[in-house]
Protein backbone atom coordinates (compact mmCIF):
# COMPACT_ATOMS: atom_id res chain seq x y z
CA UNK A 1 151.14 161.95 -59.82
CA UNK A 2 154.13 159.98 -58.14
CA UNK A 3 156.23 157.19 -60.22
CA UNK A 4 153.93 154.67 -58.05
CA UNK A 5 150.93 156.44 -59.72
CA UNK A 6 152.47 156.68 -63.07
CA UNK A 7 153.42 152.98 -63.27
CA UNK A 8 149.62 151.88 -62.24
CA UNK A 9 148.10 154.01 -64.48
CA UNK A 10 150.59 152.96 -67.40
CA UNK A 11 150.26 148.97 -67.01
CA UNK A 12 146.22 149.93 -66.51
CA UNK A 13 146.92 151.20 -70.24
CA UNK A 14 145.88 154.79 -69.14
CA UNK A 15 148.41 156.82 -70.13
CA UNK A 16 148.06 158.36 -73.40
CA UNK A 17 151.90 159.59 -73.60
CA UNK A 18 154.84 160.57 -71.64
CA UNK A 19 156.65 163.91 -72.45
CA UNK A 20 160.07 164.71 -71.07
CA UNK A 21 159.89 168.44 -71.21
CA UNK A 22 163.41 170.22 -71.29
CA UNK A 23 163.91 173.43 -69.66
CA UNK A 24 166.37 176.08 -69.50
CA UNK A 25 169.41 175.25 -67.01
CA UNK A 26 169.66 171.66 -68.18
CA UNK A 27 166.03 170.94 -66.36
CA UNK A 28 163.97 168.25 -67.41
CA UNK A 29 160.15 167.35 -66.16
CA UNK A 30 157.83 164.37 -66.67
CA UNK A 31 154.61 164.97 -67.82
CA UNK A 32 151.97 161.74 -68.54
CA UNK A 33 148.81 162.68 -70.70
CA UNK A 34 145.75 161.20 -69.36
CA UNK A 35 142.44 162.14 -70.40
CA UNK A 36 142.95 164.87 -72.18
CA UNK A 37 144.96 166.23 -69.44
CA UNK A 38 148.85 166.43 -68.17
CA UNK A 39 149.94 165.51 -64.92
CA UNK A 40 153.64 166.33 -63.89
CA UNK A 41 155.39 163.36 -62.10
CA UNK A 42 156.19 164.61 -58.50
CA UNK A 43 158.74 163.36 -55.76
CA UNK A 44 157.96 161.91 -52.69
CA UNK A 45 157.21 165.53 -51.05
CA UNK A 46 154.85 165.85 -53.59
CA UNK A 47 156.86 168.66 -55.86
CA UNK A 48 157.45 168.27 -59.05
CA UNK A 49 160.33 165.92 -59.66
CA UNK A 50 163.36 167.00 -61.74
CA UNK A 51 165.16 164.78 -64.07
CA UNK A 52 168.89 165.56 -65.12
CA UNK A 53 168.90 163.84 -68.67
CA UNK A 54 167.03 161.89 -71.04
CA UNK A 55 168.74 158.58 -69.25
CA UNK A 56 167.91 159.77 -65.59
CA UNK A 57 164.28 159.59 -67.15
CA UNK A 58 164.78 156.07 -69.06
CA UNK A 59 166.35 154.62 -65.93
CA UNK A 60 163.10 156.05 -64.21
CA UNK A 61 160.60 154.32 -66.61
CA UNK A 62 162.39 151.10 -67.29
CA UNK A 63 159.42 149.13 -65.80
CA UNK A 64 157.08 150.87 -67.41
CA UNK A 65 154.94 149.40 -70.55
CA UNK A 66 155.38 150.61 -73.72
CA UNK A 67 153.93 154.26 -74.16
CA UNK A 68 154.65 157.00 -76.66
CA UNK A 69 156.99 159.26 -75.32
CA UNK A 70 158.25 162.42 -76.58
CA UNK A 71 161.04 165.02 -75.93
CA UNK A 72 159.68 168.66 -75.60
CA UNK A 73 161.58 171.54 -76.32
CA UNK A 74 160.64 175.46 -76.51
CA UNK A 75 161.74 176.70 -79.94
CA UNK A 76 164.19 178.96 -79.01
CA UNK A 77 163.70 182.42 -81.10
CA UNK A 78 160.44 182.25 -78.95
CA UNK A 79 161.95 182.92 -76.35
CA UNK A 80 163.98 185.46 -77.23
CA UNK A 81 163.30 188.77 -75.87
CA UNK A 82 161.04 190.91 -78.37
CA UNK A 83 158.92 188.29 -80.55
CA UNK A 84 155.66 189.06 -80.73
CA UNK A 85 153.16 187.37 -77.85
CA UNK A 86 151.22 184.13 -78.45
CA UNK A 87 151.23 180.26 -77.62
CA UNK A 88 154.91 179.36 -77.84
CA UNK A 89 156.06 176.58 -80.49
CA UNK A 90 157.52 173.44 -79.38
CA UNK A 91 159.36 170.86 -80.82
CA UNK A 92 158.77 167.37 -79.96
CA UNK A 93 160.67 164.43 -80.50
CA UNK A 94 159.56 160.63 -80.40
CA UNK A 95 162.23 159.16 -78.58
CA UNK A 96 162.26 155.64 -77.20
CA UNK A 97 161.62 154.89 -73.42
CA UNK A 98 164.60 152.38 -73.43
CA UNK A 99 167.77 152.78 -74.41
CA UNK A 100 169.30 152.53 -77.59
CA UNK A 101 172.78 150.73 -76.32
């Protein structure tokens, strides 16, 4: 799904949530939950497009309506070498999709 996507699907009141997903190395994708299911936000070569910070991803959205969005985060003693094997636990974090200055 591209931002054009995202946007039409979001003032068509489709998208269920948006979660900024943070990974390790300061790495943060877009994910919008549709129907049950996530689609990553991807660039213009049709890859999935990474976001810097929490404002690169605001400044993104800006036009958007207003949707729940959440930050993600990997708990970290999961991923710590030697825990036991299973779904990972995440943290997420309603955060607004404007903001707060």
């Amino acid at each position: 799904m591209n931002l054009h996507d995202l946007s039409s699907h979001a003032h068509a009141g489709r998208i269920d949530e948006l979660n900024l997903i943070s990974i390790e190395g300061g790495i943060y994708v877009l994910e919008a939950r549709m129907d049950g299911r996530s689609h990553s936000l991807s660039d213009g070569r049709g890859e999935v497009l990474h976001l810097r910070s929490v404002e690169h991803a605001r400044e993104m959205l800006h036009e958007l309506p207003k949707v729940p969005f959440n930050l993600v985060h990997a708990v970290v003693h999961d991923e710590m070498c030697g825990m036991a094997d299973g779904s990972p636990d995440t943290v997420r974090v309603p955060i607004s999709i404007t903001s707060a200055w």
